[in-house]
N, C-alpha and C. Protein backbone atom coordinates (compact mmCIF):
# COMPACT_ATOMS: atom_id res chain seq x y z
N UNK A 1 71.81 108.14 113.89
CA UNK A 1 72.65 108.02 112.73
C UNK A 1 71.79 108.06 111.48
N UNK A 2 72.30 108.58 110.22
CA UNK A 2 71.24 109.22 109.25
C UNK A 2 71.72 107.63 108.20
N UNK A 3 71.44 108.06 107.14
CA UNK A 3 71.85 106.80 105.98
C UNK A 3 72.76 107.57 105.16
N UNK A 4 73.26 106.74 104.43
CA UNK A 4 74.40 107.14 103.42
C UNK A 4 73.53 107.68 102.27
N UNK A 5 74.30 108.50 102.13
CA UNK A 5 73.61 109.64 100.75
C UNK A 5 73.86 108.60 99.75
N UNK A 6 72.48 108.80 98.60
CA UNK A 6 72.79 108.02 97.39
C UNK A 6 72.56 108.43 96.18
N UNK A 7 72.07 109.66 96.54
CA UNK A 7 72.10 111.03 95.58
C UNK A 7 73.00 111.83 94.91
N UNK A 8 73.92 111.67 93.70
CA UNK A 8 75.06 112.65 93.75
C UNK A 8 75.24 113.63 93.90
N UNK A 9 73.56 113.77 93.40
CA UNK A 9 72.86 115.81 93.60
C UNK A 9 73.54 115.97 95.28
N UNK A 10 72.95 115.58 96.50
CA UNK A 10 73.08 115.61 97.46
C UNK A 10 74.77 115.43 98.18
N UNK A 11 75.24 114.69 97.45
CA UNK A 11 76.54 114.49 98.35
C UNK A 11 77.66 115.61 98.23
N UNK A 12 78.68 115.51 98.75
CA UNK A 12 79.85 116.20 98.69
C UNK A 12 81.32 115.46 97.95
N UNK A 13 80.80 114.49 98.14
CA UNK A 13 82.20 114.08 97.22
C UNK A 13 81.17 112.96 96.58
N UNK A 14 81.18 113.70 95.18
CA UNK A 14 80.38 112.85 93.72
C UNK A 14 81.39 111.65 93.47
N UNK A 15 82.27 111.22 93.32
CA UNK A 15 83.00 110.29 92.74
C UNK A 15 84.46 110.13 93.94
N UNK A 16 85.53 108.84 93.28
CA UNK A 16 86.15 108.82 93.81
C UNK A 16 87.64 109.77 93.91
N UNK A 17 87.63 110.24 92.72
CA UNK A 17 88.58 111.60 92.00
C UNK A 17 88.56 112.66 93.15
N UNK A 18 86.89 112.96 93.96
CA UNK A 18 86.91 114.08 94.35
C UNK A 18 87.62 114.01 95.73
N UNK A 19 88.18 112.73 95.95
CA UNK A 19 88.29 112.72 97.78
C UNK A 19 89.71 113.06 97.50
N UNK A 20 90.20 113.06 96.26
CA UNK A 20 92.01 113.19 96.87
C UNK A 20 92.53 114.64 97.54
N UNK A 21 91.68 115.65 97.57
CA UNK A 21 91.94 116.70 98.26
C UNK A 21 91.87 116.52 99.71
N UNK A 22 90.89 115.44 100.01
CA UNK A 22 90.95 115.34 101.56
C UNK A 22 92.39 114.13 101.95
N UNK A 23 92.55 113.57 101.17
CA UNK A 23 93.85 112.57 101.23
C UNK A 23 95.15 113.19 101.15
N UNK A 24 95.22 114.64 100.00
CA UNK A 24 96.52 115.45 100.38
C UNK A 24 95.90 115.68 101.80
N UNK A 25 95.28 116.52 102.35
CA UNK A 25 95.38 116.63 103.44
C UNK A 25 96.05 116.11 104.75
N UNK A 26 95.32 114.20 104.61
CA UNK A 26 95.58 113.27 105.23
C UNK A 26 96.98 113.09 105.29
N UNK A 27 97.80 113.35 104.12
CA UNK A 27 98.64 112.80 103.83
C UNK A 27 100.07 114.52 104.74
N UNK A 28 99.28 114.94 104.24
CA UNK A 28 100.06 116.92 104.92
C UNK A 28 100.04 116.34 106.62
N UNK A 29 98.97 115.93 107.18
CA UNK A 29 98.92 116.23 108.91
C UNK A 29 99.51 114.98 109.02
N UNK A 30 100.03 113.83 108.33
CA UNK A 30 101.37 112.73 108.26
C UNK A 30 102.81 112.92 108.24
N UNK A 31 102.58 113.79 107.45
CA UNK A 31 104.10 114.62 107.12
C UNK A 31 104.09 115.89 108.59
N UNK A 32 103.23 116.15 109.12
CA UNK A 32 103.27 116.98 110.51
C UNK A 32 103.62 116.22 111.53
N UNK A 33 103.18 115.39 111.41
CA UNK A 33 103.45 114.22 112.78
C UNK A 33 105.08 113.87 112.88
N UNK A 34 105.22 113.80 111.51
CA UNK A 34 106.86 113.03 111.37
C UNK A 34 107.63 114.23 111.75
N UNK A 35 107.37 115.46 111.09
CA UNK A 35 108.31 116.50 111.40
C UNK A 35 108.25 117.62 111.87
N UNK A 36 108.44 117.50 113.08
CA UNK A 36 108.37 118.50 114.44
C UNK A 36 108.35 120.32 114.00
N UNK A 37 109.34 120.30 112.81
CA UNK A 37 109.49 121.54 112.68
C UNK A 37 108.89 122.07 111.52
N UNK A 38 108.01 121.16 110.62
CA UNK A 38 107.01 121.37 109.69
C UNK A 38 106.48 122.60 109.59
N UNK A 39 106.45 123.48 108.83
CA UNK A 39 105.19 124.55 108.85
C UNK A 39 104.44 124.52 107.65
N UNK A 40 103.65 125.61 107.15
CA UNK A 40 102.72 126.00 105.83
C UNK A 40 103.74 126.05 104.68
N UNK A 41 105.08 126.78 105.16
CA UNK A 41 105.78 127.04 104.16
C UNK A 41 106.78 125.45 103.42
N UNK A 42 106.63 124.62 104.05
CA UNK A 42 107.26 123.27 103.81
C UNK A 42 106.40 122.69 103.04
N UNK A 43 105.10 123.09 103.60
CA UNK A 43 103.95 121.71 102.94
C UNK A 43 103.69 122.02 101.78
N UNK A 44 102.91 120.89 101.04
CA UNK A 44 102.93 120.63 99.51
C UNK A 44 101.63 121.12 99.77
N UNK A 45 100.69 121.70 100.33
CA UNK A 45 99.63 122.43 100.30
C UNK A 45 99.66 123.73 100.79
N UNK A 46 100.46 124.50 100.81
CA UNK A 46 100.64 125.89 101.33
C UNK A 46 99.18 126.79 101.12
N UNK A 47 98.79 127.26 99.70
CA UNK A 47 97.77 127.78 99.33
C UNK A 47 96.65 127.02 100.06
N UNK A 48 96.07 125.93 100.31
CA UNK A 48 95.18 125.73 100.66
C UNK A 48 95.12 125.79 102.40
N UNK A 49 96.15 125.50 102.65
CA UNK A 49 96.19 125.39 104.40
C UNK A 49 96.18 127.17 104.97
N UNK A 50 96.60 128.27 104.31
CA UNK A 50 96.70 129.36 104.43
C UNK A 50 95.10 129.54 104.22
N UNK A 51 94.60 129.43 103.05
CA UNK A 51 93.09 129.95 102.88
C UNK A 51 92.37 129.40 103.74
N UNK A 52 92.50 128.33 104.70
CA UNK A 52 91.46 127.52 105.88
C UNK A 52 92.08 128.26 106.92
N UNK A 53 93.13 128.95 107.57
CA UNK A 53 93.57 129.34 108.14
C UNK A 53 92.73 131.00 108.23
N UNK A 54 92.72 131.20 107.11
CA UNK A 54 92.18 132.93 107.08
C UNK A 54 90.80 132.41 106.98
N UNK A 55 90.32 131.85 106.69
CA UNK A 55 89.06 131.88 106.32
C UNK A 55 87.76 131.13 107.89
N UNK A 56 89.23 130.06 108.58
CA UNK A 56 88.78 129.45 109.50
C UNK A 56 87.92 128.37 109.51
N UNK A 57 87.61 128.06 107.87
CA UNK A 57 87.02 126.68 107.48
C UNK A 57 87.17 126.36 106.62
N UNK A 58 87.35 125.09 105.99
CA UNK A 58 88.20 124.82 104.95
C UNK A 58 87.26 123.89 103.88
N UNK A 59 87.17 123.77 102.71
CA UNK A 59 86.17 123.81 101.82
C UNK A 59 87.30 122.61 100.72
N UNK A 60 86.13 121.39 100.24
CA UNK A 60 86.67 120.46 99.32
C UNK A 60 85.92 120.43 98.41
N UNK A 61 86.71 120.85 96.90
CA UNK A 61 86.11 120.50 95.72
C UNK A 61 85.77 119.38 95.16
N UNK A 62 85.26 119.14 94.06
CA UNK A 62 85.39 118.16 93.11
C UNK A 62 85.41 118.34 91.70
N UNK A 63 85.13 117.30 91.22
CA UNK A 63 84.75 117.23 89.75
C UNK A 63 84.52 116.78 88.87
N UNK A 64 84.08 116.88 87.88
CA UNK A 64 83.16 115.37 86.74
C UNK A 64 83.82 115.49 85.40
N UNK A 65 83.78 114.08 85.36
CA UNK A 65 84.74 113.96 83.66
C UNK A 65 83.37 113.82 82.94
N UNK A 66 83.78 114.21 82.32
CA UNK A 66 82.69 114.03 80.68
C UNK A 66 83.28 112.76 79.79
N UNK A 67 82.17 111.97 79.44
CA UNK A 67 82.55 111.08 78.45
C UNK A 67 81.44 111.06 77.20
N UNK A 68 81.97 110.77 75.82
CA UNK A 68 81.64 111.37 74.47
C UNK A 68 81.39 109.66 73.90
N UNK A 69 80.66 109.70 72.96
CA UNK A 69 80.35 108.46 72.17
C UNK A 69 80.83 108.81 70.69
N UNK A 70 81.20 107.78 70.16
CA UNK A 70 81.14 107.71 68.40
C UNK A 70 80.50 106.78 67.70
N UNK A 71 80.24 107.46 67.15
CA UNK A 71 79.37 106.30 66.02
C UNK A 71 79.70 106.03 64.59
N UNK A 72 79.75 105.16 63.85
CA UNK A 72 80.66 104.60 63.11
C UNK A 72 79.32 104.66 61.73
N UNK A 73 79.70 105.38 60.48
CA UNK A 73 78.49 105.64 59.70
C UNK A 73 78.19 104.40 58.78
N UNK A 74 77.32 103.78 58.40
CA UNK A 74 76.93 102.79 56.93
C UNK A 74 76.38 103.03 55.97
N UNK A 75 76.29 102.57 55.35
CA UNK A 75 75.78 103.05 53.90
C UNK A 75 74.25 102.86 54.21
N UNK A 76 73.63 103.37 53.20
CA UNK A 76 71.98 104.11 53.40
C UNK A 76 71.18 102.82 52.75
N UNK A 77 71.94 102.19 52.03
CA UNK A 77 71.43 100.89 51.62
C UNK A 77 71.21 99.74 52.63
N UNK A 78 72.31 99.48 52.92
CA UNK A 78 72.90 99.00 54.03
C UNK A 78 71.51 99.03 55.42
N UNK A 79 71.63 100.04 55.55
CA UNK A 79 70.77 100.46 56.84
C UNK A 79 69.39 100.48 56.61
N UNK A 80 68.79 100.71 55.40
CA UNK A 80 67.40 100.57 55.38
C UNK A 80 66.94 99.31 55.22
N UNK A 81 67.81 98.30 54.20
CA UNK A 81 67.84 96.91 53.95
C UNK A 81 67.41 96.26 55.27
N UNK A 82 68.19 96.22 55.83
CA UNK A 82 68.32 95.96 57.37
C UNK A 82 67.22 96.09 58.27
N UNK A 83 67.18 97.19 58.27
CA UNK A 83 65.94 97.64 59.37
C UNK A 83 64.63 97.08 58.73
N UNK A 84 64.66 97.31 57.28
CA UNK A 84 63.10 96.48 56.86
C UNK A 84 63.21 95.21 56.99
N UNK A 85 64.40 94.33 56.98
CA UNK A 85 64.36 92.64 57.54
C UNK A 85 64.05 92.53 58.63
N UNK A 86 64.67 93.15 59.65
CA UNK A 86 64.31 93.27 60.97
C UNK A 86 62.87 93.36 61.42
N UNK A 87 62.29 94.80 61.23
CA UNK A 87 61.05 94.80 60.74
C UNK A 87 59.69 93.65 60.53
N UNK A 88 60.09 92.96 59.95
CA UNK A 88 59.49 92.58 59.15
C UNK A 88 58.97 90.75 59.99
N UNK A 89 60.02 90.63 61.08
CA UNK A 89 60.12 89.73 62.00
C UNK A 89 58.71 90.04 62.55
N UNK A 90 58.10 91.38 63.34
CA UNK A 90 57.31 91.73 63.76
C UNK A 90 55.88 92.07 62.84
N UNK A 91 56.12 91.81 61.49
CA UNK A 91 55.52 92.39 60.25
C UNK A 91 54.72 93.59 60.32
N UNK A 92 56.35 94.39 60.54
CA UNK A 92 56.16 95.49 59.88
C UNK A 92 57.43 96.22 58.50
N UNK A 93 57.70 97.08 58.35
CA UNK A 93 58.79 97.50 57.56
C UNK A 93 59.78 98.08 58.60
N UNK A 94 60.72 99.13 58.20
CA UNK A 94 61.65 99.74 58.70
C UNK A 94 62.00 100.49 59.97
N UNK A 95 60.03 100.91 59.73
CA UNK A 95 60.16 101.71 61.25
C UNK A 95 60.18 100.73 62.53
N UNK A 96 59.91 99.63 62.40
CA UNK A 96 59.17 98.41 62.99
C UNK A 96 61.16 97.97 63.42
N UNK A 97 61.65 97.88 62.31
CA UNK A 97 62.82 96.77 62.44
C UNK A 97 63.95 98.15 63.42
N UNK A 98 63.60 99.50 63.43
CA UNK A 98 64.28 100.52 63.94
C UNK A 98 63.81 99.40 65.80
N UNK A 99 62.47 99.68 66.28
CA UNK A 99 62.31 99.40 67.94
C UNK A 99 62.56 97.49 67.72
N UNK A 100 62.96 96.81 66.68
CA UNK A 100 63.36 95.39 67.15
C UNK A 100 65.04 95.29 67.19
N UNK A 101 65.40 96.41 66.96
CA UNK A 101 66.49 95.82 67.02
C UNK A 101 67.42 96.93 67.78
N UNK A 102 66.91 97.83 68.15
CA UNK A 102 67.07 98.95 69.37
C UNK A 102 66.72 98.37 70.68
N UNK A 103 65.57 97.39 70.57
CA UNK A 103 65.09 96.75 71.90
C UNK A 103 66.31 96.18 72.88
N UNK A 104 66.96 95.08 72.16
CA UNK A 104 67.83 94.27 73.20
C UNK A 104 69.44 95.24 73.34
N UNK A 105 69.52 95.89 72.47
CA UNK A 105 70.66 96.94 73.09
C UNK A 105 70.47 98.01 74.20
N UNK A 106 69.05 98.28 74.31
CA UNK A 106 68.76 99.30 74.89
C UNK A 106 68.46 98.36 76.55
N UNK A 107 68.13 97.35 76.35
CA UNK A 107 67.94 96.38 77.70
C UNK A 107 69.69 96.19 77.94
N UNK A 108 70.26 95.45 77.09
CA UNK A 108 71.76 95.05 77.81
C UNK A 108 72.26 96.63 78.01
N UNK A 109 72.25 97.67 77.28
CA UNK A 109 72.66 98.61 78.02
C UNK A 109 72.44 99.40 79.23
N UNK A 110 70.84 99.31 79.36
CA UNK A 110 70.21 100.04 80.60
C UNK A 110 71.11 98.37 81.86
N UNK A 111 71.09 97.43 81.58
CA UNK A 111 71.70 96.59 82.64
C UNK A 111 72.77 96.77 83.10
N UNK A 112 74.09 96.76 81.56
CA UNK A 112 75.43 96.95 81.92
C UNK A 112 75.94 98.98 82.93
N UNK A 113 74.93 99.67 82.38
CA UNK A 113 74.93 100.85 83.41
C UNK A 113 74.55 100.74 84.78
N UNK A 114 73.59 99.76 84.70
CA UNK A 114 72.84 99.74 86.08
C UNK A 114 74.34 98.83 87.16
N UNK A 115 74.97 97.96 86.61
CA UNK A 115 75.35 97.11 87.03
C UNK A 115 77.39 98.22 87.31
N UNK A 116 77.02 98.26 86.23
CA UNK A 116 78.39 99.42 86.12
C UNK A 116 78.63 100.39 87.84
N UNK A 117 77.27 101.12 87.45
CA UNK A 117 76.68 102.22 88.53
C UNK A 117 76.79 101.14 90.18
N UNK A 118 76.36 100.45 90.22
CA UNK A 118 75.90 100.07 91.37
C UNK A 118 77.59 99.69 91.91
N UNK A 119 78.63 99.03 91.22
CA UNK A 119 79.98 98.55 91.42
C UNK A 119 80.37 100.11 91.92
N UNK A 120 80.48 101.15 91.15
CA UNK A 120 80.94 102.53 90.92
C UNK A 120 80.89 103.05 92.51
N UNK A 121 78.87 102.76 93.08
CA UNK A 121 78.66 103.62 93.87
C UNK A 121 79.32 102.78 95.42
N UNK A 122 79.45 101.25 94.73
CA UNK A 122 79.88 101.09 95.95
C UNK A 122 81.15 101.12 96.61
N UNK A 123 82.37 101.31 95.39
CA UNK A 123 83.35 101.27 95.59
C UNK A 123 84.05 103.30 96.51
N UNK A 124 82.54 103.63 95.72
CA UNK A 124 83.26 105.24 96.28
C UNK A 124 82.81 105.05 97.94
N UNK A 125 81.96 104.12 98.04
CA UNK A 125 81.19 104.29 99.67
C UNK A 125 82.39 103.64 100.40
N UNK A 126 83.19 102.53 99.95
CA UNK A 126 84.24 101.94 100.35
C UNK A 126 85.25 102.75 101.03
N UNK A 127 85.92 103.49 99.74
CA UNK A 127 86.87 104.82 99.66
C UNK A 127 86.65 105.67 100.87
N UNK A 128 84.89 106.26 100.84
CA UNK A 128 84.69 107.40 101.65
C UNK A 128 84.75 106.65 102.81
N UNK A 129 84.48 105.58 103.46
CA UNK A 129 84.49 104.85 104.61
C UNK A 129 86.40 104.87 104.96
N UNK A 130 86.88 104.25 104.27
CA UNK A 130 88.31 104.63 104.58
C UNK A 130 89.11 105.67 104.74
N UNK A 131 88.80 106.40 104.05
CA UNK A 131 89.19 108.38 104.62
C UNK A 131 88.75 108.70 105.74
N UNK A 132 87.65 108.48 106.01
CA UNK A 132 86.89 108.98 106.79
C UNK A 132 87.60 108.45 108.63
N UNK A 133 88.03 107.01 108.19
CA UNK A 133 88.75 106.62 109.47
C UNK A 133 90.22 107.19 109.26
N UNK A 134 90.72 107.45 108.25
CA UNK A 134 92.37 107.87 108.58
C UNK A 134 91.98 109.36 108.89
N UNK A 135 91.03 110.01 108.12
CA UNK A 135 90.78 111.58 108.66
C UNK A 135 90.74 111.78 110.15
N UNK A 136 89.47 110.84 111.02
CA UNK A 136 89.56 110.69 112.22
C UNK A 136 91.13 110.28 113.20
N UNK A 137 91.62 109.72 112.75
CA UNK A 137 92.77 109.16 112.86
C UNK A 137 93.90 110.14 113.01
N UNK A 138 94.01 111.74 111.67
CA UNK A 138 95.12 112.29 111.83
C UNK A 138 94.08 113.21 112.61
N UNK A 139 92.78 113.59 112.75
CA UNK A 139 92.85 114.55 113.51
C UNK A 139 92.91 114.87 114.77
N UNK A 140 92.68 113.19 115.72
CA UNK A 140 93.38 112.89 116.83
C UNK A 140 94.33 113.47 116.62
N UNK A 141 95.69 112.86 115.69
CA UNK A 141 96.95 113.05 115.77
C UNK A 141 97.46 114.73 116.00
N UNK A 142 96.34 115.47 115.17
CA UNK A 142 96.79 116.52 115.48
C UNK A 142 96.45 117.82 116.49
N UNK A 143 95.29 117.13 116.83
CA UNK A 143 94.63 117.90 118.29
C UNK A 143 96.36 117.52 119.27
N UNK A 144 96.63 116.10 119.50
CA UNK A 144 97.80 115.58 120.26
C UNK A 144 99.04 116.76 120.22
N UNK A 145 98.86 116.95 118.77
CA UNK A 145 100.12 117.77 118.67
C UNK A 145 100.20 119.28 118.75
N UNK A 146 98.93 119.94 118.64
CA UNK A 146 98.44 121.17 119.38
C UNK A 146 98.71 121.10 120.76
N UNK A 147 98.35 120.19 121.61
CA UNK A 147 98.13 120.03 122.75
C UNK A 147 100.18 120.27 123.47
N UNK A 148 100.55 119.09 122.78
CA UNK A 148 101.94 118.92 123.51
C UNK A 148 102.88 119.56 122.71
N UNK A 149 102.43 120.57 121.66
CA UNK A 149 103.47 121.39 120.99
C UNK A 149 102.93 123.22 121.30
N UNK A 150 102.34 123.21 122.41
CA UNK A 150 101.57 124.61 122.88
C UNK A 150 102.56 125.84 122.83
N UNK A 151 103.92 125.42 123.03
CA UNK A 151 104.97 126.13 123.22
C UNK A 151 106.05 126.41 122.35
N UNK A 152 105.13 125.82 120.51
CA UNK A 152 105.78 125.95 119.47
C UNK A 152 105.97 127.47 119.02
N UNK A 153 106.62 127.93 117.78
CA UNK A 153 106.54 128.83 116.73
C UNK A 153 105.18 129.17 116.41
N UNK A 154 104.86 130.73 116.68
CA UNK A 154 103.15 130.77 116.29
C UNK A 154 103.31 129.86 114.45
N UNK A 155 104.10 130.57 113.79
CA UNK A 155 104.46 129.56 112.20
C UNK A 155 103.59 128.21 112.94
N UNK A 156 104.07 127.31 113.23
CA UNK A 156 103.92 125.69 113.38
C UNK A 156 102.52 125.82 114.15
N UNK A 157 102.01 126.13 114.78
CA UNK A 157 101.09 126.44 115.82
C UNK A 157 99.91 126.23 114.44
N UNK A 158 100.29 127.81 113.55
CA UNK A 158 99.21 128.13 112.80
C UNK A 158 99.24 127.16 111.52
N UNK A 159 100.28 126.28 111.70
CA UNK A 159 100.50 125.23 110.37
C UNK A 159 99.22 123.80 111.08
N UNK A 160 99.36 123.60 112.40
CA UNK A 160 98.57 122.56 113.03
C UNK A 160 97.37 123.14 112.93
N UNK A 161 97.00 124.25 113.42
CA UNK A 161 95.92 124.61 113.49
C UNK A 161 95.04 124.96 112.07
N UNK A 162 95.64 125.14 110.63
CA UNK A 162 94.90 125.09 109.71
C UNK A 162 94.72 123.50 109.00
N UNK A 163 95.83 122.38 109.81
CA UNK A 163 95.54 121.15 109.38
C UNK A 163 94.50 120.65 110.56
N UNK A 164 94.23 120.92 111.69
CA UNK A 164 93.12 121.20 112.59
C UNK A 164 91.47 121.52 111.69
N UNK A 165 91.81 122.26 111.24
CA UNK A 165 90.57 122.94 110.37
C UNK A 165 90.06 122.58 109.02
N UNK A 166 90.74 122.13 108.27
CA UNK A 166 90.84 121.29 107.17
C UNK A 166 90.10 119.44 107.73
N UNK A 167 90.89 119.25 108.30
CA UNK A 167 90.36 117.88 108.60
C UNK A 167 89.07 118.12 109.38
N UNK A 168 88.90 119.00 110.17
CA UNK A 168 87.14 119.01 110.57
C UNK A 168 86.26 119.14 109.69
N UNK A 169 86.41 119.98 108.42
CA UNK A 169 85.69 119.93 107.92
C UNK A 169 85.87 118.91 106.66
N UNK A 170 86.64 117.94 106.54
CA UNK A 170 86.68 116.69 105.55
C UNK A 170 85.92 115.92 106.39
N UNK A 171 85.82 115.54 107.70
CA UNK A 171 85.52 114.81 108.69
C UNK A 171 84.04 114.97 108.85
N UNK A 172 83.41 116.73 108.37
CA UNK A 172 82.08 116.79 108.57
C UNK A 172 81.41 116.30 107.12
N UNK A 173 81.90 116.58 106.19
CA UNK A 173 81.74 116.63 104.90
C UNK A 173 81.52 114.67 104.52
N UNK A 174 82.67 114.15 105.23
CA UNK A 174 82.18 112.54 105.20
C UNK A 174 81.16 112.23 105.59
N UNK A 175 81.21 112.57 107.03
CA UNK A 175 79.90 112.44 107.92
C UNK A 175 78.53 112.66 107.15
N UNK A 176 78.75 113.81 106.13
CA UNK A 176 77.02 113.71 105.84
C UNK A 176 77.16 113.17 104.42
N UNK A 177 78.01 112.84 104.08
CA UNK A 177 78.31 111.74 102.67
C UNK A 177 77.81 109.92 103.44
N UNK A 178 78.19 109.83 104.44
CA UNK A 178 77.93 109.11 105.15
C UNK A 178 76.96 108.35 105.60
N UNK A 179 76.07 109.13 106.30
CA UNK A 179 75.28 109.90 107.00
C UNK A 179 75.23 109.19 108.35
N UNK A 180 76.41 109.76 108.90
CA UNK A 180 77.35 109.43 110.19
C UNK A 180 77.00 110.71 110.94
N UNK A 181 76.75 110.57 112.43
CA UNK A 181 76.37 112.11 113.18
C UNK A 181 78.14 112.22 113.49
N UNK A 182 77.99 113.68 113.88
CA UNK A 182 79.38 113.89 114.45
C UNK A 182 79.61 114.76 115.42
């Protein structure tokens, strides 16, 4: 068994935003189970269960929000005044009072990120740990239903069999988010 990726460079699902494609999924081979006569053309994923179907492996995106800062302007008086009091603690002038008083923001901020980050990464490891068992979970369910529905509509056949294919590869894709063998 490998270790859990802690690299975002490295993983497959960067955040927790990116897993809900494998959860429609989860949520599509749920709605198969319940209804016998389900196909591609019913499900709320048509386009994607068709392209794993033709393609024969099925592929999960993601994606990253961007976040922007503002800064709020002061007067030039204001700000040099300042920085030379500051400064001046250390005895020096302005440039001096610029790294004394950049110092303890730049510490509580490198903390509150660090501390931010570490909640962030663990809550997505949480997430991916829980998909990862309902993924296992429907794809039992739907090997079951390949198995004892052999004598379906090729339609339904090829509706199981691209939710078959989809979940193997959410299932591999955890696995090395994971770093779970499979």
């Amino acid at each position: 068994m490998g270790e859990y990726v802690t690299k975002k460079k490295d993983m497959v699902f960067k955040n927790v935003e990116s897993l809900q494609q494998v959860i429609n999924v989860i949520n599509e081979a749920a709605a198969a189970s319940n209804d016998k006569k389900r196909t591609i053309s019913e499900s709320s994923i048509p386009e994607v269960l068709t392209g794993a179907l033709g393609a024969g492996i099925g592929g999960v995106g993601s994606f990253v929000a961007l976040y922007g800062l503002g800064t709020v302007g002061l007067s030039a008086a204001g700000i040099t005044s300042g920085l030379a009091a500051a400064g001046s603690v250390v005895g020096g002038g302005m440039v001096a009072g610029v790294f004394v008083l950049a110092a303890p923001v730049a510490i509580l901020a490198a903390g509150g990120v660090g501390v931010a980050s570490h909640l962030k990464n663990k809550q997505l490891r949480q997430e991916k740990e829980r998909i990862y068992k309902e993924a296992l979970a429907k794809h039992q369910a739907i090997i079951k239903l390949l198995e004892e529905e052999k004598d379906a509509t090729q339609e339904r056949l090829d509706y199981l069999q691209s939710l078959n294919i989809m979940l193997k590869q959410a299932i591999k894709d955890l696995s090395k988010d994971l770093g779970k063998t499979v």
